[in-house]
C-alpha atoms as a PDB file:
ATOM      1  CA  UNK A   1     -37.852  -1.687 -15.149  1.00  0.00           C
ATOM      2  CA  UNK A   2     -37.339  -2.102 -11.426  1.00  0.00           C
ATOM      3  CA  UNK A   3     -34.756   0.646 -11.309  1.00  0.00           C
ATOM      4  CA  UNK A   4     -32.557  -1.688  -9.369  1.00  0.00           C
ATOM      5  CA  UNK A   5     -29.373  -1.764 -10.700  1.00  0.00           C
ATOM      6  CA  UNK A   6     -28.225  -5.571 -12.402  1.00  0.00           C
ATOM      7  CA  UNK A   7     -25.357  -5.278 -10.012  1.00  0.00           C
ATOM      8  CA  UNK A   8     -27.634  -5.606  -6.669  1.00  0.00           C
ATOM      9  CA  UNK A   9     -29.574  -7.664  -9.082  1.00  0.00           C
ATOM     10  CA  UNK A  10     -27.008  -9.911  -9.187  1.00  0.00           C
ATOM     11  CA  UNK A  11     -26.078  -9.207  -4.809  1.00  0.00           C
ATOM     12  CA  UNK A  12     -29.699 -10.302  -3.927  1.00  0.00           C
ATOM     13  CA  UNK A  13     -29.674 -13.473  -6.021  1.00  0.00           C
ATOM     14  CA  UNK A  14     -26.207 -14.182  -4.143  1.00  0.00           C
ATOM     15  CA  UNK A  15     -28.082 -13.607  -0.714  1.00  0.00           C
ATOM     16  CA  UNK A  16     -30.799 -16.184  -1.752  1.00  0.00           C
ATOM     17  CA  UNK A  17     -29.067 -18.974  -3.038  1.00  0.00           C
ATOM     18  CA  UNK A  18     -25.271 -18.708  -1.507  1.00  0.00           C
ATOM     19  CA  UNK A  19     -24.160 -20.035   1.237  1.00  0.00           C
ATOM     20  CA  UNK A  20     -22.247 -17.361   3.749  1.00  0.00           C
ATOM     21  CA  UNK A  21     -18.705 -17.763   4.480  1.00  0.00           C
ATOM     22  CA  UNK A  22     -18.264 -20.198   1.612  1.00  0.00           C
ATOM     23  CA  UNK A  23     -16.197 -18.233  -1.043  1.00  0.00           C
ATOM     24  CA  UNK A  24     -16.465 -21.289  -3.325  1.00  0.00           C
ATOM     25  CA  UNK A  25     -20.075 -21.457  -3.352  1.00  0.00           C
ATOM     26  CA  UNK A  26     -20.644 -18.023  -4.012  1.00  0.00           C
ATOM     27  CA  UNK A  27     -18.461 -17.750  -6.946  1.00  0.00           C
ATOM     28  CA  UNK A  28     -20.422 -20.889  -8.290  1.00  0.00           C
ATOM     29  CA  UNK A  29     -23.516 -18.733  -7.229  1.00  0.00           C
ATOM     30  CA  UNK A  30     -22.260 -15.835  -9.260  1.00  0.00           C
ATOM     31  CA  UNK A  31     -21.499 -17.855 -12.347  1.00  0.00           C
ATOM     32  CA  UNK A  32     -24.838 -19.358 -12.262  1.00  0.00           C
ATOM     33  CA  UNK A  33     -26.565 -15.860 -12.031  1.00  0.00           C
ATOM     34  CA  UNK A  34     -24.067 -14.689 -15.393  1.00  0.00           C
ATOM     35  CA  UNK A  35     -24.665 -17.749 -17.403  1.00  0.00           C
ATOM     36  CA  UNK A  36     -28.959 -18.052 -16.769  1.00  0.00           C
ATOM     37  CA  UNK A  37     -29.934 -14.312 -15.419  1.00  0.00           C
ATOM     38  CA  UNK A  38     -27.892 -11.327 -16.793  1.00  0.00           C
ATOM     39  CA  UNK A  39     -24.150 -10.730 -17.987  1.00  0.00           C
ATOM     40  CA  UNK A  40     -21.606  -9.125 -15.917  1.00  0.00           C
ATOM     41  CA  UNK A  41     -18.263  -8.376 -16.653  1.00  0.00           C
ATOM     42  CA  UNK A  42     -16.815 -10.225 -14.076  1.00  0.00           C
ATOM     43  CA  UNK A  43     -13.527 -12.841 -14.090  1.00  0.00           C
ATOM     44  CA  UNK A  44     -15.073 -15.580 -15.787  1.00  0.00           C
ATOM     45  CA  UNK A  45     -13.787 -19.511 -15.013  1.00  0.00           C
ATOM     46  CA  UNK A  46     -11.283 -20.296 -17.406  1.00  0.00           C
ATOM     47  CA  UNK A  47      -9.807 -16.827 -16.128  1.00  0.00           C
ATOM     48  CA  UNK A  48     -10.435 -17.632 -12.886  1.00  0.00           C
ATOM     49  CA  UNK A  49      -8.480 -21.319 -13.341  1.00  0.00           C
ATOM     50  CA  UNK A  50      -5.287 -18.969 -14.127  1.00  0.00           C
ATOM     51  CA  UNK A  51      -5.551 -16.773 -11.448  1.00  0.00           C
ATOM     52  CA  UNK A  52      -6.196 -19.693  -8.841  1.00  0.00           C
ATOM     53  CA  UNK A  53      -2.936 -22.028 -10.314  1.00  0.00           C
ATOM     54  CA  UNK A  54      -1.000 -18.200 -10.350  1.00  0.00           C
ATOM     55  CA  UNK A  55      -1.456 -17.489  -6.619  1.00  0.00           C
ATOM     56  CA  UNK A  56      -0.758 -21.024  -5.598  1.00  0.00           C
ATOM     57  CA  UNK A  57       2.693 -20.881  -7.462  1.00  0.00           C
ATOM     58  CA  UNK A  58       3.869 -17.606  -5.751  1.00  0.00           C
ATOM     59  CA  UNK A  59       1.933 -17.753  -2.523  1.00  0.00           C
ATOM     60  CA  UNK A  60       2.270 -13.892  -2.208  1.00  0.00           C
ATOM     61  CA  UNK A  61       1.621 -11.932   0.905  1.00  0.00           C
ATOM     62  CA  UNK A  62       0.858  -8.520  -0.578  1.00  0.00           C
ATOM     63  CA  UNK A  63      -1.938  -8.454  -3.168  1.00  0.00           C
ATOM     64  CA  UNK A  64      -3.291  -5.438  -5.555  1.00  0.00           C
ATOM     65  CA  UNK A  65      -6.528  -5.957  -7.141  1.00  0.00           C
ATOM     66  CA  UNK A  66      -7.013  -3.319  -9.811  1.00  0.00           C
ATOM     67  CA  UNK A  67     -10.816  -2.884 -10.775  1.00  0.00           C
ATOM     68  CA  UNK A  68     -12.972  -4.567  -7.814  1.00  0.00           C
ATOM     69  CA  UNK A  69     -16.450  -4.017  -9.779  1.00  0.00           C
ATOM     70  CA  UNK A  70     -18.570  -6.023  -8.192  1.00  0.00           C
ATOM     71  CA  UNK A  71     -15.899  -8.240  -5.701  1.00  0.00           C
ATOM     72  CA  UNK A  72     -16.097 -11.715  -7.853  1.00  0.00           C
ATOM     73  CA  UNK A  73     -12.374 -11.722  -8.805  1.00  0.00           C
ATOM     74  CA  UNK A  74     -11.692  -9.902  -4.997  1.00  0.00           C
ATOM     75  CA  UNK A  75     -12.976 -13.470  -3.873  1.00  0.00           C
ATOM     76  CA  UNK A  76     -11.234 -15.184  -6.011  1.00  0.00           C
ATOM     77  CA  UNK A  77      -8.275 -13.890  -5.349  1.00  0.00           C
ATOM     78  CA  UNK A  78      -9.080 -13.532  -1.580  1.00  0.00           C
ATOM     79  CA  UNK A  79      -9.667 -17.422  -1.192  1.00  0.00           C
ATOM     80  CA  UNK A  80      -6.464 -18.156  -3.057  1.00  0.00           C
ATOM     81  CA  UNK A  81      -4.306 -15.879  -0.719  1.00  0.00           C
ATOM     82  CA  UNK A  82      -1.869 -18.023   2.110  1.00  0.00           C
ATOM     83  CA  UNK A  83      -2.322 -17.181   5.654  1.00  0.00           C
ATOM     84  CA  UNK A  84      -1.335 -14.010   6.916  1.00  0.00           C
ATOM     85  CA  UNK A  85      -1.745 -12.245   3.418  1.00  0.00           C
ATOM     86  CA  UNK A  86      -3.493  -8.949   2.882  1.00  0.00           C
ATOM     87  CA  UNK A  87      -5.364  -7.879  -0.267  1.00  0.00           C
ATOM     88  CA  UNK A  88      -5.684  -4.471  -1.270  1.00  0.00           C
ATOM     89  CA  UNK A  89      -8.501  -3.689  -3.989  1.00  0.00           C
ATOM     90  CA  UNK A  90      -9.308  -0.468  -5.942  1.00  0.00           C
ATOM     91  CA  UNK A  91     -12.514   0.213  -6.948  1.00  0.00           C
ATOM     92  CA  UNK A  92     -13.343   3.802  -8.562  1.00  0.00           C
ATOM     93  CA  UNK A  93     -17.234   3.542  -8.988  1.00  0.00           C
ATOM     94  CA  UNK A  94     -19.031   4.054  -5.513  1.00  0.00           C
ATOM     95  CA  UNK A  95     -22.433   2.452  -6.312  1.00  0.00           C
ATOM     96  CA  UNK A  96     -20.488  -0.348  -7.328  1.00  0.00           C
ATOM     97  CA  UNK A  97     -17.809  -0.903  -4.285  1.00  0.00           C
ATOM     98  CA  UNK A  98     -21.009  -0.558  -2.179  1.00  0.00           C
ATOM     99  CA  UNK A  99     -22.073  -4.133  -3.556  1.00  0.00           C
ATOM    100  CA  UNK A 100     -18.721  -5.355  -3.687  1.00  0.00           C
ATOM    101  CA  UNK A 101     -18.304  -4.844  -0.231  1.00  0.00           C
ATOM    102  CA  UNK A 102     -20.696  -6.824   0.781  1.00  0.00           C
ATOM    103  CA  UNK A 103     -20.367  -9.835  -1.478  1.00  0.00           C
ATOM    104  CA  UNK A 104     -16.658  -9.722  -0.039  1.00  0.00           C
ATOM    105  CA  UNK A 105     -17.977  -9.409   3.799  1.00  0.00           C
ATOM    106  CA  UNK A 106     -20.454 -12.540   2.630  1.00  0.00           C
ATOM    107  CA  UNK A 107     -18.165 -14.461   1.563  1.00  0.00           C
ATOM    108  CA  UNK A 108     -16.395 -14.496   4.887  1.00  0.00           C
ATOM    109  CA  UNK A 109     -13.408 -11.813   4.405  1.00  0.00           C
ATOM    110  CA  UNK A 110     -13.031  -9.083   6.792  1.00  0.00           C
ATOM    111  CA  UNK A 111     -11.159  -6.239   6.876  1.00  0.00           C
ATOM    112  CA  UNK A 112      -7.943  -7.590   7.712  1.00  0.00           C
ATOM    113  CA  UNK A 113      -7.665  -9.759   4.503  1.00  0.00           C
ATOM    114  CA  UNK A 114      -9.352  -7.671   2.643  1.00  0.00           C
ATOM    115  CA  UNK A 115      -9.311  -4.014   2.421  1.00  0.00           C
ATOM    116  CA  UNK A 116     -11.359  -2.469  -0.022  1.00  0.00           C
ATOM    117  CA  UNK A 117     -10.300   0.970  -1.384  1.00  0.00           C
ATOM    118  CA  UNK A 118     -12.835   3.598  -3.565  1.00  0.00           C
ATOM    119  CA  UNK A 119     -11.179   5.905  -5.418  1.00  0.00           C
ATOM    120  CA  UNK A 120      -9.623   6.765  -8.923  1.00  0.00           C
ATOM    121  CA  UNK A 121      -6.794   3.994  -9.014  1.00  0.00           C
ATOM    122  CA  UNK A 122      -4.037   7.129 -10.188  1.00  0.00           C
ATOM    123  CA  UNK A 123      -5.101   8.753  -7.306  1.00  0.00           C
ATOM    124  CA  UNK A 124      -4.970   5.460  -5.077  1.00  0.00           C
ATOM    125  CA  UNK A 125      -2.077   3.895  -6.157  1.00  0.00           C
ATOM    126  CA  UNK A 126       0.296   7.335  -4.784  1.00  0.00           C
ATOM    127  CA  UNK A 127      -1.168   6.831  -1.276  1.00  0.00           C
ATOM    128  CA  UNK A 128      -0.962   3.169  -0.983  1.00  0.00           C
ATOM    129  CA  UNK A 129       1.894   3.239   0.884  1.00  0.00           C
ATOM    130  CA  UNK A 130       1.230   6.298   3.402  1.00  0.00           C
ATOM    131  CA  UNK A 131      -2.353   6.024   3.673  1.00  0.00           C
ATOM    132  CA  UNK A 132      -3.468   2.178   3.818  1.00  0.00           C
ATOM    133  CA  UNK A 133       0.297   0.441   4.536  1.00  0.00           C
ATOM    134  CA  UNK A 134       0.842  -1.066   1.647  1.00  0.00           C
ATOM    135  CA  UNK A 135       4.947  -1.062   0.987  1.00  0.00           C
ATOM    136  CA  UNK A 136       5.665  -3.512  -1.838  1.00  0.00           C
ATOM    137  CA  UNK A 137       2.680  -5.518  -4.120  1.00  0.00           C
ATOM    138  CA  UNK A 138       3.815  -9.386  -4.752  1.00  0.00           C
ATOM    139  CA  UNK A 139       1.015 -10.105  -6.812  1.00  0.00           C
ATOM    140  CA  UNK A 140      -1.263  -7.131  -8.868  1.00  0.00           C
ATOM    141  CA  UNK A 141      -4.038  -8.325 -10.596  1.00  0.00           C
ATOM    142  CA  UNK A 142      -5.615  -5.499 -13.426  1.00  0.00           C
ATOM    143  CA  UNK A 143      -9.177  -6.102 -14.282  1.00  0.00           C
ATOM    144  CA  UNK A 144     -10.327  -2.216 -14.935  1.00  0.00           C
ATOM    145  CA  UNK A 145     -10.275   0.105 -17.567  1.00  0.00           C
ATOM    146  CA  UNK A 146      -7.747  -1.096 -20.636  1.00  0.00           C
ATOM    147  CA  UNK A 147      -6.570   2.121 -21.353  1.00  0.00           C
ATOM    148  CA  UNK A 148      -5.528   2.783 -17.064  1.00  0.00           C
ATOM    149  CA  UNK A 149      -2.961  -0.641 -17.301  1.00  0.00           C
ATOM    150  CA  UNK A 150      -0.089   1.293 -18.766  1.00  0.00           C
ATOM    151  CA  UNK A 151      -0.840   4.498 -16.659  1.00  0.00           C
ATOM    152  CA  UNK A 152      -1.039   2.747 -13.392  1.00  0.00           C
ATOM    153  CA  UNK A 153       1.656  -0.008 -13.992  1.00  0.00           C
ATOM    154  CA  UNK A 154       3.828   3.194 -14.280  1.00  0.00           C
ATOM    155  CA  UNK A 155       2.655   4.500 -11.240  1.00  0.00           C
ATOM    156  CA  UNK A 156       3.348   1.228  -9.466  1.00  0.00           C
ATOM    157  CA  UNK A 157       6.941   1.374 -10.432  1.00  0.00           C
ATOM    158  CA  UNK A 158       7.425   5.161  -9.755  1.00  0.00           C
ATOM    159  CA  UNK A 159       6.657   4.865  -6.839  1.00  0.00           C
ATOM    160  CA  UNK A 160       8.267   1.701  -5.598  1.00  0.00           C
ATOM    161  CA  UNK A 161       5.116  -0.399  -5.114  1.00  0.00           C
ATOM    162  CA  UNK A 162       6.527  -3.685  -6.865  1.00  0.00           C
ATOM    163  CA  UNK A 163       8.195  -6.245  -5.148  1.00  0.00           C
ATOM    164  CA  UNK A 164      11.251  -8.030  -6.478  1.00  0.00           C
ATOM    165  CA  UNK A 165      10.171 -10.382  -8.680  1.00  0.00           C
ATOM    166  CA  UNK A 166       6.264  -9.582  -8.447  1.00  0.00           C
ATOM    167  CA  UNK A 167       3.611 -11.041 -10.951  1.00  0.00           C
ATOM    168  CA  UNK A 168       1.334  -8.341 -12.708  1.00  0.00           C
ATOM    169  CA  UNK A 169      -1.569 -10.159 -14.598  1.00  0.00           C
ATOM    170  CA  UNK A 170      -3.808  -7.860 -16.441  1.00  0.00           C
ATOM    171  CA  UNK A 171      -6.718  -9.115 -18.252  1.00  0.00           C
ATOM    172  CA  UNK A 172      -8.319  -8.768 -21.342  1.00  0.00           C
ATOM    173  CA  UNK A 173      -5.207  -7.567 -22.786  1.00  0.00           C
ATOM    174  CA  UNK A 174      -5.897  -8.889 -26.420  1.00  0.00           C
ATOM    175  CA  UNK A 175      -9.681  -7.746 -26.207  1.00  0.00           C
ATOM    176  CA  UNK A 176     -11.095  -5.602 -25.628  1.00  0.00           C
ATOM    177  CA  UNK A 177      -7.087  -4.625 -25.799  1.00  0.00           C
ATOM    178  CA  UNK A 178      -4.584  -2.940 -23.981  1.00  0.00           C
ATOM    179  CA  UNK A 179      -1.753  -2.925 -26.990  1.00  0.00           C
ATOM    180  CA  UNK A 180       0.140  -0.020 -25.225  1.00  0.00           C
ATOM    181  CA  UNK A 181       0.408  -1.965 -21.851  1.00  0.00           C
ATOM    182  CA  UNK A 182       1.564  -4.653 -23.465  1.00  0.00           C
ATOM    183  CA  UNK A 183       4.019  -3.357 -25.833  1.00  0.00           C
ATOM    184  CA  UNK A 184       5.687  -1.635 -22.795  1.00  0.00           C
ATOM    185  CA  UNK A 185       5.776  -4.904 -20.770  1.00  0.00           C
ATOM    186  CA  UNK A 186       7.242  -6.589 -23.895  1.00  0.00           C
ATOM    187  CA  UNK A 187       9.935  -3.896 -24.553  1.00  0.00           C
ATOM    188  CA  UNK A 188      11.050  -2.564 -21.732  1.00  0.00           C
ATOM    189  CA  UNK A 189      13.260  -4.969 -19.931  1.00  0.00           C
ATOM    190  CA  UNK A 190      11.833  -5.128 -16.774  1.00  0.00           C
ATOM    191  CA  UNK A 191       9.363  -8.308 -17.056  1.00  0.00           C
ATOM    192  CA  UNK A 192       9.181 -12.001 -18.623  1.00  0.00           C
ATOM    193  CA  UNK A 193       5.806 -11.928 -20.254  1.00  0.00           C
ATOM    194  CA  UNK A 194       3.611 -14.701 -21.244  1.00  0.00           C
ATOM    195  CA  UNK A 195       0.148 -14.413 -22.335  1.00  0.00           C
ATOM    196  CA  UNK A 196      -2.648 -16.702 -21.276  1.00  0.00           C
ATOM    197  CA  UNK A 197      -5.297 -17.684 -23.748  1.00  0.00           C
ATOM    198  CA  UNK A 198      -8.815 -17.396 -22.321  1.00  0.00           C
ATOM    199  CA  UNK A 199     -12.223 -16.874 -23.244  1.00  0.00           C
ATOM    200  CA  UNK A 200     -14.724 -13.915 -22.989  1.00  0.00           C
ATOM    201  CA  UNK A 201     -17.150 -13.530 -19.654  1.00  0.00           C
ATOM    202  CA  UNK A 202     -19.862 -16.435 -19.931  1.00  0.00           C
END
C-alpha cells in the first residue's frame, strides 16, 4: 500500500532500532523485523550458527558471497572474516544491492572488507579476477537462485577461482532444491560433501 518496497521496509526498521557499527545487533535487528514484521528470505539463525562455526574453522582470507539480496548473510559472513580478509559479494538485482549496500556500510564494513558487486553472477564470476582482483576464493558461500549453483560452481572451477582446499556451502540445497548441484558435488571427485540439516527462514 505504501509502494515502498518490504526490502527498504525492512532497511528503515534497521535504521530505527540498530545500533551502527554493531554487526551483531543488526542481525538481531533483522531477525526481529522477519520473525514480528514481514518475511524475507534471508540466512536465518540456525543457518547462520553453521556459517559462523564454518568461517572460524578455516579462517579464510578470500570470500565469495553468491546472492547478496538484501546484505544479512554479507554481515554475517563479513563479521566472521579474520583480519586482513576481503569479501567479494554478487548481487544481480539493482533495487536490491542498493539496500544491501547500505545495511553493509551500517553495519560498519567499508569497501575494503567488503566489496559489493551487481551483476548477473555468470557474467561476474569471468571477471572476478581481471576486473575486481579476486585470484583464488577460500570460502564461497551460494545463497541465490537454486538452479545458478551448478552453473556458477562450474564457472568457478573453469576459470581457476577455487583455492586448494576451499569450502563451497550452498544453501537450501534440499529445498527449495538444487539436486543437480548436488549430484555433481557428490560424483565428481573433486569435493568431500556433508550436508547440514537446518530449518526454513523464520
Amino acid at each position: 500500500l505504501t509502494g515502498i518496497p518490504r526490502e527498504q521496509r525492512a532497511f528503515q526498521y534497521l535504521l530505527a532500532h540498530a545500533i551502527p557499527g554493531d554487526p551483531h545487533h543488526i542481525l538481531q535487528t533483522f531477525d526481529q523485523w522477519c520473525y514480528h514484521c514481514e518475511h524475507l528470505s534471508c540466512t536465518r539463525v540456525a543457518a547462520g550458527r553453521i556459517v559462523e562455526r564454518l568461517l572460524l574453522e578455516r579462517a579464510p582470507l578470500r570470500v565469495l558471497e553468491l546472492g547478496t539480496y538484501c546484505g544479512y548473510g554479507t554481515v554475517l559472513l563479513a563479521q566472521g572474516l579474520p583480519p586482513g580478509a576481503r569479501l567479494y559479494t554478487v548481487e544481480g538485482d539493482p533495487q536490491h544491492a542498493a539496500v544491501a549496500e547500505k545495511v553493509i556500510r551500517l553495519a560498519g564494513f567499508d569497501e575494503h572488507t567488503v566489496e559489493l558487486i551487481v551483476g548477473p553472477s555468470e557474467e561476474v564470476i569471468p571477471q572476478l579476477r581481471e576486473k575486481h582482483g579476486m585470484t583464488k576464493a577460500d570460502f564461497v558461500f551460494m545463497d541465490h537462485w537454486k538452479r545458478c549453483y551448478l552453473r556458477d560452481l562450474r564457472l568457478l572451477e573453469s576459470h581457476q577461482l577455487l583455492a586448494e582446499g576451499a569450502t563451497i556451502l550452498a544453501d537450501n540445497v534440499l529445498f527449495p532444491g538444487a539436486p543437480h548441484f548436488l549430484q555433481y558435488a557428490k560424483t565428481c571427485g573433486r569435493y568431500c560433501c556433508k550436508v547440514h540439516r537446518a530449518s526454513l527462514e523464520y
